[in-house]
Each structure stands twice: as C-alpha cells, then as structure tokens.
C-alpha atoms as a PDB file:
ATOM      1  CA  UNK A   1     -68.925  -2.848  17.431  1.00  0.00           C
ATOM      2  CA  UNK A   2     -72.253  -1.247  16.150  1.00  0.00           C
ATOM      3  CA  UNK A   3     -74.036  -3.914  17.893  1.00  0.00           C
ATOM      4  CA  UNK A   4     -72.758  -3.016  21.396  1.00  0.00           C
ATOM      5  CA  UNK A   5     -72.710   1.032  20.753  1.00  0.00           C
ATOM      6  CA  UNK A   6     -76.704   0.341  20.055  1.00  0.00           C
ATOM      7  CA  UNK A   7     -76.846  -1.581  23.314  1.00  0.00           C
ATOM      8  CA  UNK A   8     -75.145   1.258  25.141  1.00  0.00           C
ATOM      9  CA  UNK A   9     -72.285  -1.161  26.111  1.00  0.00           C
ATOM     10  CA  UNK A  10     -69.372   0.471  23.914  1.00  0.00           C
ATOM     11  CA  UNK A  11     -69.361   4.280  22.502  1.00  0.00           C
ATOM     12  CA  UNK A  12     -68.283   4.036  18.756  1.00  0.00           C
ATOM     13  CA  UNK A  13     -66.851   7.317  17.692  1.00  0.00           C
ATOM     14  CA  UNK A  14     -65.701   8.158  14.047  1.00  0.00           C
ATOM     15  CA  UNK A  15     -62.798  10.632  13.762  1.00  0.00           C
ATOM     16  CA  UNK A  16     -61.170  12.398  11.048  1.00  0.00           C
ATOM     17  CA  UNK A  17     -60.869  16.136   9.799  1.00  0.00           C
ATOM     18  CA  UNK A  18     -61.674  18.584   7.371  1.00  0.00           C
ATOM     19  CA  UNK A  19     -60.499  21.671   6.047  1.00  0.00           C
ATOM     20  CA  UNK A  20     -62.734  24.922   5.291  1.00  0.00           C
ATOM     21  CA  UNK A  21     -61.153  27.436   2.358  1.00  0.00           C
ATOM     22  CA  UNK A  22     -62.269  31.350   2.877  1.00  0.00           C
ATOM     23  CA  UNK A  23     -64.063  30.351  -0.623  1.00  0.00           C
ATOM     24  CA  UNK A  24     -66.350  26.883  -0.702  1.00  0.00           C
ATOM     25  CA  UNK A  25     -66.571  25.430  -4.044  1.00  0.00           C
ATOM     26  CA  UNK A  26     -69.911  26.234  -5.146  1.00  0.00           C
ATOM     27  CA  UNK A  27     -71.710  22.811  -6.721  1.00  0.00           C
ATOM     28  CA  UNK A  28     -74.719  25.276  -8.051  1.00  0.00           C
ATOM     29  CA  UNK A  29     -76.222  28.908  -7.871  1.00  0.00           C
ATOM     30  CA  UNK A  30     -78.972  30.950  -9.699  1.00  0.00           C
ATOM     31  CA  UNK A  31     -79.931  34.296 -10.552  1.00  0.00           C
ATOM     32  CA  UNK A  32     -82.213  36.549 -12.840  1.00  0.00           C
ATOM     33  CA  UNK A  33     -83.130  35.619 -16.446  1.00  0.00           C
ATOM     34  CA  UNK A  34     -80.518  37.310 -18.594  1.00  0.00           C
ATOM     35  CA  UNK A  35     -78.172  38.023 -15.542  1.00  0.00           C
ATOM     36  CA  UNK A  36     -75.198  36.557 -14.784  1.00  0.00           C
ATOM     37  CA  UNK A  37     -74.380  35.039 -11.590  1.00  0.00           C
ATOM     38  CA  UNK A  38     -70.940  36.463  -9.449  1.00  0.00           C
ATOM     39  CA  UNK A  39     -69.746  33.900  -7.336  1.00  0.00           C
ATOM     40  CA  UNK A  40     -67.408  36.230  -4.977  1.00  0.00           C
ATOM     41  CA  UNK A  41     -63.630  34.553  -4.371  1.00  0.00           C
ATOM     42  CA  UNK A  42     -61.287  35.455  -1.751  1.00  0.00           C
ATOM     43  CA  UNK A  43     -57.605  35.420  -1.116  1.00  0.00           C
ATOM     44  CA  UNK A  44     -56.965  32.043   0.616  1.00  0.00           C
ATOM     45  CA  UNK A  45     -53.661  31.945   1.405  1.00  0.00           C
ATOM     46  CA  UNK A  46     -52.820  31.198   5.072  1.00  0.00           C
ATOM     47  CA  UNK A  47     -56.506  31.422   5.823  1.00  0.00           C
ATOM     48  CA  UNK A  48     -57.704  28.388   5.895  1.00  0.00           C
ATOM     49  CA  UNK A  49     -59.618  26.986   8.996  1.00  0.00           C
ATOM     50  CA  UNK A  50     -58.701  23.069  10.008  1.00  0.00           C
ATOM     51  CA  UNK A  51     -61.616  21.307  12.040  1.00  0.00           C
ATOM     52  CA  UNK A  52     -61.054  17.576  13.604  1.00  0.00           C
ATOM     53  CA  UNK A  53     -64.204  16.560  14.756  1.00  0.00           C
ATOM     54  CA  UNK A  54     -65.624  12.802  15.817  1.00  0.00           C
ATOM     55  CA  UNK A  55     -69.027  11.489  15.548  1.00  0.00           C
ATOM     56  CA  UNK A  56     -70.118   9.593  18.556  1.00  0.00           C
ATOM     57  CA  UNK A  57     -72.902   6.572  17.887  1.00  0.00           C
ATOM     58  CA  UNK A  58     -74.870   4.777  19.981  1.00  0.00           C
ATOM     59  CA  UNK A  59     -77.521   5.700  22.861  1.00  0.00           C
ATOM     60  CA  UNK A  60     -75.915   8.811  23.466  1.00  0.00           C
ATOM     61  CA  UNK A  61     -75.264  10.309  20.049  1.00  0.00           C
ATOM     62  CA  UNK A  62     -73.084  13.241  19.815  1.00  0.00           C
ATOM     63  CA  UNK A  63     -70.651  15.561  17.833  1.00  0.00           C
ATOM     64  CA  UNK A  64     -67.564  16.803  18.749  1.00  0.00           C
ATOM     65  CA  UNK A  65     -65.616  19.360  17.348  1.00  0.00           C
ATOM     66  CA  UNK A  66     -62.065  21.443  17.636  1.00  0.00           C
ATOM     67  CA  UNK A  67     -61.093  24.545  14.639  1.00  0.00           C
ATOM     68  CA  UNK A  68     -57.446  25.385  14.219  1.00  0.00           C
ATOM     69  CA  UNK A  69     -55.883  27.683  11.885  1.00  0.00           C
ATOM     70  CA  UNK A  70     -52.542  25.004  12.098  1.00  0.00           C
ATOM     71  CA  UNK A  71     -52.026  21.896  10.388  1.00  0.00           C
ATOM     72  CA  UNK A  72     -53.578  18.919  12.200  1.00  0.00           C
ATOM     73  CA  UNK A  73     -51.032  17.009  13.228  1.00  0.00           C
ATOM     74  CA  UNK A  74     -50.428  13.467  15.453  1.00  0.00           C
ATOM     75  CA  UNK A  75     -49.466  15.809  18.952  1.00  0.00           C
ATOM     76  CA  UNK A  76     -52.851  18.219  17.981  1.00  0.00           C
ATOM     77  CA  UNK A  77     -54.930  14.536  17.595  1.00  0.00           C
ATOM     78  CA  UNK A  78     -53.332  12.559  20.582  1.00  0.00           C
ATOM     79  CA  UNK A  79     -54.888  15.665  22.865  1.00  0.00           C
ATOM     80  CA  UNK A  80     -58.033  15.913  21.496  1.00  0.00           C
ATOM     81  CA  UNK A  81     -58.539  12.062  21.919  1.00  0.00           C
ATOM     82  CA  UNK A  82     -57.227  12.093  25.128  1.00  0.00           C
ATOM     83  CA  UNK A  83     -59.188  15.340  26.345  1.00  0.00           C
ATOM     84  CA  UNK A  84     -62.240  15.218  24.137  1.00  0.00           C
ATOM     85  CA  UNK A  85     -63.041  12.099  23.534  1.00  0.00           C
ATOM     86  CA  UNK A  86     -60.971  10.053  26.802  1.00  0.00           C
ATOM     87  CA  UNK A  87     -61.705  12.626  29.657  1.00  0.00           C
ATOM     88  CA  UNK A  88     -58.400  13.251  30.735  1.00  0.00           C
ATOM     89  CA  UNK A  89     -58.400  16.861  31.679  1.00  0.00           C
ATOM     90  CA  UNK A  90     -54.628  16.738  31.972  1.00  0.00           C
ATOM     91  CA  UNK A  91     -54.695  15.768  28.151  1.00  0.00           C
ATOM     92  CA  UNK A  92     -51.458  13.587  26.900  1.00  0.00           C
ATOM     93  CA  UNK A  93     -49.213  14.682  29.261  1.00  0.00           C
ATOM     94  CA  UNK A  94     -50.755  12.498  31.952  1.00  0.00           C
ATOM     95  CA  UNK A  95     -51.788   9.930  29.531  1.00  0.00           C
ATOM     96  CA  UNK A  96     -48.546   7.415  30.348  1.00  0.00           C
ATOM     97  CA  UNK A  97     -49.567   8.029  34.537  1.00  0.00           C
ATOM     98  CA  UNK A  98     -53.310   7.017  34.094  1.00  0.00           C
ATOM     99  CA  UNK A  99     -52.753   4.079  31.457  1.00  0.00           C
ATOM    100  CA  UNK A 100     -49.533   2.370  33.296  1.00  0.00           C
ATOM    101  CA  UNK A 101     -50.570   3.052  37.070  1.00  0.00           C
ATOM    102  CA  UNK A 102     -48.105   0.468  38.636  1.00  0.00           C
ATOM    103  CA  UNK A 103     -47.119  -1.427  35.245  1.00  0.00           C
ATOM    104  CA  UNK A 104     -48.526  -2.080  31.796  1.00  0.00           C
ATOM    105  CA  UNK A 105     -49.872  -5.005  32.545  1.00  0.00           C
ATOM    106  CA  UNK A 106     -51.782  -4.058  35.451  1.00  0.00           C
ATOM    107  CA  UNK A 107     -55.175  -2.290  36.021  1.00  0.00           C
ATOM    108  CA  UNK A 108     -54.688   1.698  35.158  1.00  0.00           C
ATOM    109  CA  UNK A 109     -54.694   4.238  37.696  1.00  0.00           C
ATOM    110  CA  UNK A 110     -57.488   5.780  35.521  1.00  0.00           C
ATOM    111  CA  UNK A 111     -60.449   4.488  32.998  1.00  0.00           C
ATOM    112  CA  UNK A 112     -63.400   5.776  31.055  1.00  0.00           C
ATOM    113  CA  UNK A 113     -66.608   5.267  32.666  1.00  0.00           C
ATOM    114  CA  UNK A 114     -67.840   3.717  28.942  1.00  0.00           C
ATOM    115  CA  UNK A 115     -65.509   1.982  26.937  1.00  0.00           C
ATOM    116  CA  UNK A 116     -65.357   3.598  23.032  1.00  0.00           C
ATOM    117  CA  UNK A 117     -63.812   2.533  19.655  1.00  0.00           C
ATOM    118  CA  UNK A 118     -62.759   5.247  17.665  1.00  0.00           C
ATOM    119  CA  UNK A 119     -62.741   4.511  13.839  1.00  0.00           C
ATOM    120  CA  UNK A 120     -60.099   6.087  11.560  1.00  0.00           C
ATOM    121  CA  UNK A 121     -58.191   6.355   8.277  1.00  0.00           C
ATOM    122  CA  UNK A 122     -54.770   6.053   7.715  1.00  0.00           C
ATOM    123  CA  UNK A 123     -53.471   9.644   7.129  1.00  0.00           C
ATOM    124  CA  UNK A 124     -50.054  10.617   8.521  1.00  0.00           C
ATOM    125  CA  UNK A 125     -51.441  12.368  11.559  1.00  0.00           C
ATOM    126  CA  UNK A 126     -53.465   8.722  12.141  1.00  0.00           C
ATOM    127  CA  UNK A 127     -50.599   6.437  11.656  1.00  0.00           C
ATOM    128  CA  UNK A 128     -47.468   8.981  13.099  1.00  0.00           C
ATOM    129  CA  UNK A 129     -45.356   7.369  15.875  1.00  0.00           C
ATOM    130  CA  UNK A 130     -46.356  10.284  17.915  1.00  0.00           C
ATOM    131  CA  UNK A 131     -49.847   9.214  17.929  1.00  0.00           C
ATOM    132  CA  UNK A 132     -50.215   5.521  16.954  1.00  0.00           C
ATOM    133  CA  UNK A 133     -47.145   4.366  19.712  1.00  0.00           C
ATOM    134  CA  UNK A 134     -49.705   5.323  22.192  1.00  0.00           C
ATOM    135  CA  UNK A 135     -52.336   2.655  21.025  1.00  0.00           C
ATOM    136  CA  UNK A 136     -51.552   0.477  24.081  1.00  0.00           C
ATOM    137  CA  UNK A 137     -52.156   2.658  26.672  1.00  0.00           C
ATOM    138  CA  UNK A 138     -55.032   4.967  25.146  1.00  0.00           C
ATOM    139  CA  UNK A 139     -56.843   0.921  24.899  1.00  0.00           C
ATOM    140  CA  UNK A 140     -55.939   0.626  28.741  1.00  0.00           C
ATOM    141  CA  UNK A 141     -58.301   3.634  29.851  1.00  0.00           C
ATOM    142  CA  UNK A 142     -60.929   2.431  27.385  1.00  0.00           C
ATOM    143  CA  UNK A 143     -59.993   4.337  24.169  1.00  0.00           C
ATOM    144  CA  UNK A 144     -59.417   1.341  21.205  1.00  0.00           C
ATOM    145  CA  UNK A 145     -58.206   2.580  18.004  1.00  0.00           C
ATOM    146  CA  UNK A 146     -59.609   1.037  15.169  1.00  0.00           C
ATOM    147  CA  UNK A 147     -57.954   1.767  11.462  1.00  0.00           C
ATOM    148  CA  UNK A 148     -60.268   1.206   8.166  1.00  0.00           C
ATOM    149  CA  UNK A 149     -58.825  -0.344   4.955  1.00  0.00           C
ATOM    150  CA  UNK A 150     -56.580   2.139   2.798  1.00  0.00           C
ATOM    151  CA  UNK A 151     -59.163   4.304   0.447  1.00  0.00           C
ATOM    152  CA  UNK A 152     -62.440   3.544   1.953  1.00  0.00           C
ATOM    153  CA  UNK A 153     -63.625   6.583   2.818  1.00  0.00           C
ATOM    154  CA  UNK A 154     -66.877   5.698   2.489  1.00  0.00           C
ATOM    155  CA  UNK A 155     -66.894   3.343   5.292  1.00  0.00           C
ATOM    156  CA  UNK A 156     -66.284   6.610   7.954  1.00  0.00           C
ATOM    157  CA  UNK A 157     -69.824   8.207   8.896  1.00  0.00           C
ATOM    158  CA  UNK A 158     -68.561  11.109   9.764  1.00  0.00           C
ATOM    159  CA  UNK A 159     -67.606  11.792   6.069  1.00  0.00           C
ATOM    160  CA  UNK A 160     -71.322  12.490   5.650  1.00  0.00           C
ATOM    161  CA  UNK A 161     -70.756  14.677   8.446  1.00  0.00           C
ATOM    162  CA  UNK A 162     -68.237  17.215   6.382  1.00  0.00           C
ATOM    163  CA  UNK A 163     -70.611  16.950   3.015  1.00  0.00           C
ATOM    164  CA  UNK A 164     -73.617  18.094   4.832  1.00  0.00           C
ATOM    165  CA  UNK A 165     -71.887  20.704   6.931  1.00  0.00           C
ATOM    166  CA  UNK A 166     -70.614  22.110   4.110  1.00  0.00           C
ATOM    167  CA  UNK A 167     -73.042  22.292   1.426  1.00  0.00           C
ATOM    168  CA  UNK A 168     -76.514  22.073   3.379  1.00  0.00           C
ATOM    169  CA  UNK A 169     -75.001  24.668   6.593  1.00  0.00           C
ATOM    170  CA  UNK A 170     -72.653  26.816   5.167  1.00  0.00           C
ATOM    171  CA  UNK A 171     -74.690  28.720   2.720  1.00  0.00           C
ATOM    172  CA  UNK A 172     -72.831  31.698   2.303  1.00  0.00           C
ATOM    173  CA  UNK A 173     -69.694  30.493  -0.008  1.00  0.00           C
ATOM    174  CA  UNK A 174     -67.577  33.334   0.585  1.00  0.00           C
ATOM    175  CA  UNK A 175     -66.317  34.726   4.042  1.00  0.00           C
ATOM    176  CA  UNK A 176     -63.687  37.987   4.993  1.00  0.00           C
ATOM    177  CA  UNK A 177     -62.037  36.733   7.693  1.00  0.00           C
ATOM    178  CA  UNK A 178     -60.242  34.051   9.958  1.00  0.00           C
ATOM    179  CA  UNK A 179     -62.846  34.688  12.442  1.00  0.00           C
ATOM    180  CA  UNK A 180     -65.999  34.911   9.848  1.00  0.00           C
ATOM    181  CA  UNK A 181     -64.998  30.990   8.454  1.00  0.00           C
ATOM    182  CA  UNK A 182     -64.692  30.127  12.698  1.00  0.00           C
ATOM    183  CA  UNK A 183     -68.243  31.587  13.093  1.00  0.00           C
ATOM    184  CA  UNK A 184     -69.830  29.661  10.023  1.00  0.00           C
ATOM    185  CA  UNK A 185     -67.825  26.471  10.453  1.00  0.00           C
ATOM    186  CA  UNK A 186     -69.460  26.408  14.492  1.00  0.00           C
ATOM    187  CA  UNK A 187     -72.637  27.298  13.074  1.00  0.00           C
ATOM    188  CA  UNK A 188     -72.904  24.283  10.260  1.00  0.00           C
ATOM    189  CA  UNK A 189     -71.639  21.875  13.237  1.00  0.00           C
ATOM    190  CA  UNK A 190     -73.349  23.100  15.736  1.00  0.00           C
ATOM    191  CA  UNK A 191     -76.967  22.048  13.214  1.00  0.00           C
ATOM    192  CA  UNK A 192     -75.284  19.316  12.461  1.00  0.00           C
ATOM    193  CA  UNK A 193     -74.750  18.058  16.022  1.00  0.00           C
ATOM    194  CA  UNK A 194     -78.499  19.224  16.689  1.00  0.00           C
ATOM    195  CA  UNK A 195     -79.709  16.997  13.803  1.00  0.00           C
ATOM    196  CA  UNK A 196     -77.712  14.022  15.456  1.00  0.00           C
ATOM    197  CA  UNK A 197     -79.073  14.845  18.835  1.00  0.00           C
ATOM    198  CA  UNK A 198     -82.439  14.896  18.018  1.00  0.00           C
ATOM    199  CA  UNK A 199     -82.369  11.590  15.470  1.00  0.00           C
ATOM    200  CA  UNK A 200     -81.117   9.710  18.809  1.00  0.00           C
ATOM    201  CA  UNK A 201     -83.729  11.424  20.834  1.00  0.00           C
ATOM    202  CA  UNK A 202     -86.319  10.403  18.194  1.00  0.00           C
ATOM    203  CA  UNK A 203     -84.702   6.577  17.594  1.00  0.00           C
ATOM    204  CA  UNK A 204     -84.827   6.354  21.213  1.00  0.00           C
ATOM    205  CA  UNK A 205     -88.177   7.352  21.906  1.00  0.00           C
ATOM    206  CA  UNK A 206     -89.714   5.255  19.331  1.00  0.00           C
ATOM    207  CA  UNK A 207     -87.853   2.195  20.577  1.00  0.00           C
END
C-alpha cells in the first residue's frame, strides 16, 4: 500500500480520533529559583472537544480534520469518510445510490478520481454495524477499509499526529471555554498540516 501511495497510484489515509480536555496534562514546566510553579486546572466536565482527523500519505500529503463537542460515533465517522475523505457531497445518505448504481456487482454510478486505503483501529465507532456494514460499497467508489491488529497503536501514523499536536502546538495547557479549546485545537492542526505539507513539498522537490 505504501508503495503505490509513493507512486501516486493509491492515497493511503490513516484515521482515528482524539480527545482535547479544557486542561492538557502537563509532561514538564519551569519557573523562578525558589518559586513554585501553578499549573492552572479547569472544570472539565461536559467540555471536552472530540477531533477525528486522517492523515493522507503519498504525493499529495495532507491533513484532515473535524472538532465536535459529541461523542464520535460510527454515523459521525461514516460521514466524514464519505464527505471528507470520499467526495460525496451528499455524505452517507447517497452513499448506497453512488456505490450500487444498477446492482452490487456492477460498475457504481459514482467513484473517486484516486483510489485510497484508509487505515484504522478497532474501536467501537470502527467496527459498529453502522459503519463497518458499509465496507462493500464505500470499496466500490474507491474507499478500502483497512483494520490494524488489536493494540498496535503504534502502527497508525497519525498517532504521532495527536502527540505532536498536543504537546509541541498547544502550548498553553489551560483554556476557558468550548470555543478557546476549538481555537487552539485548529491552531496545533492547522501547523501540523503545514509541517506535512511542506515535508511533501520538500520530499518531492528533492526527488
């Protein structure tokens, strides 16, 4: 799959999600000599921000990104793969139309112009009926699903993804609002999908 993403033949995309807490653990601070550091906390009940975002490799490089203040859940992911990452601007609810056409086992009525593989654990969003029952027809407009072995985190890039974003772009630990952890979490992914850009743009035009 890697192979053909760095050819420009397939789009390999790696999908999962993340939370953000009004206050980030803090790994280390300093201060003064003889002064104490405050770390402020906040109240984080029913304030947490929930971002599903996908990492897009290969010749055109990308990150992708939707917040929610709701639970992620199989209906919220089937959309954003079909509209975000599949191109259908009706999102899910035309997904059955452009996949079947005149029959499953015909050509669809509808395909993406590059095919992609989109890599992803097995949480219960990931694996739902509601999301993984499409599998069929989200592979018939170009969109395979493909699931990594149970507690391998390490194997998703995007993972690296949520550690920089968080610890290297989201300096200030502590935020007031709904709309204050919105603004930082866009900010940290927004240099984060910069530093992607650009390390394409760089591979590319040293190749």
């Amino acid at each position: 799959m890697r192979q053909a993403a760095d050819a420009g033949r397939r789009e390999l995309i790696f999908l999962d999600e993340s939370g953000f807490a009004p206050t980030m653990p803090t790994g280390y601070t300093w201060s003064r000599i003889g002064q104490r550091a405050v770390v402020p906390r906040r109240d984080t009940r029913n304030r947490r921000v929930n971002v599903l975002g996908a990492q897009v490799v290969g010749t055109a490089s990308d990150l992708v990104w939707q917040r929610t203040c709701g639970k992620i859940d199989a209906e919220v992911l089937l959309e954003f793969v079909c509209v975000r990452l599949a191109g259908l601007s009706g999102g899910a609810a035309v997904l059955i139309l452009a996949a079947d056409g005149l029959g499953v086992d015909v050509m669809p009525l509808w395909e993406r112009c590059k095919p992609c593989t989109v890599v992803l654990d097995n949480a219960s969003a990931h694996v739902a009926k509601m999301f993984k029952g499409h599998r069929r027809r989200l592979a018939k407009i170009g969109v395979d699903l493909f699931y990594l072995p149970p507690y391998s985190p390490e194997l998703n890039n995007i993972e690296l993804v949520w550690r920089q974003a968080k610890y290297q772009d989201y300096p200030q630990r502590a935020q007031t609002s709904i709309e204050a952890i919105g603004a930082a979490v866009d900010r940290a992914m927004q240099r984060q999908r910069n530093r992607i850009r650009q390390a394409a743009a760089n591979f590319i035009q040293t190749a």
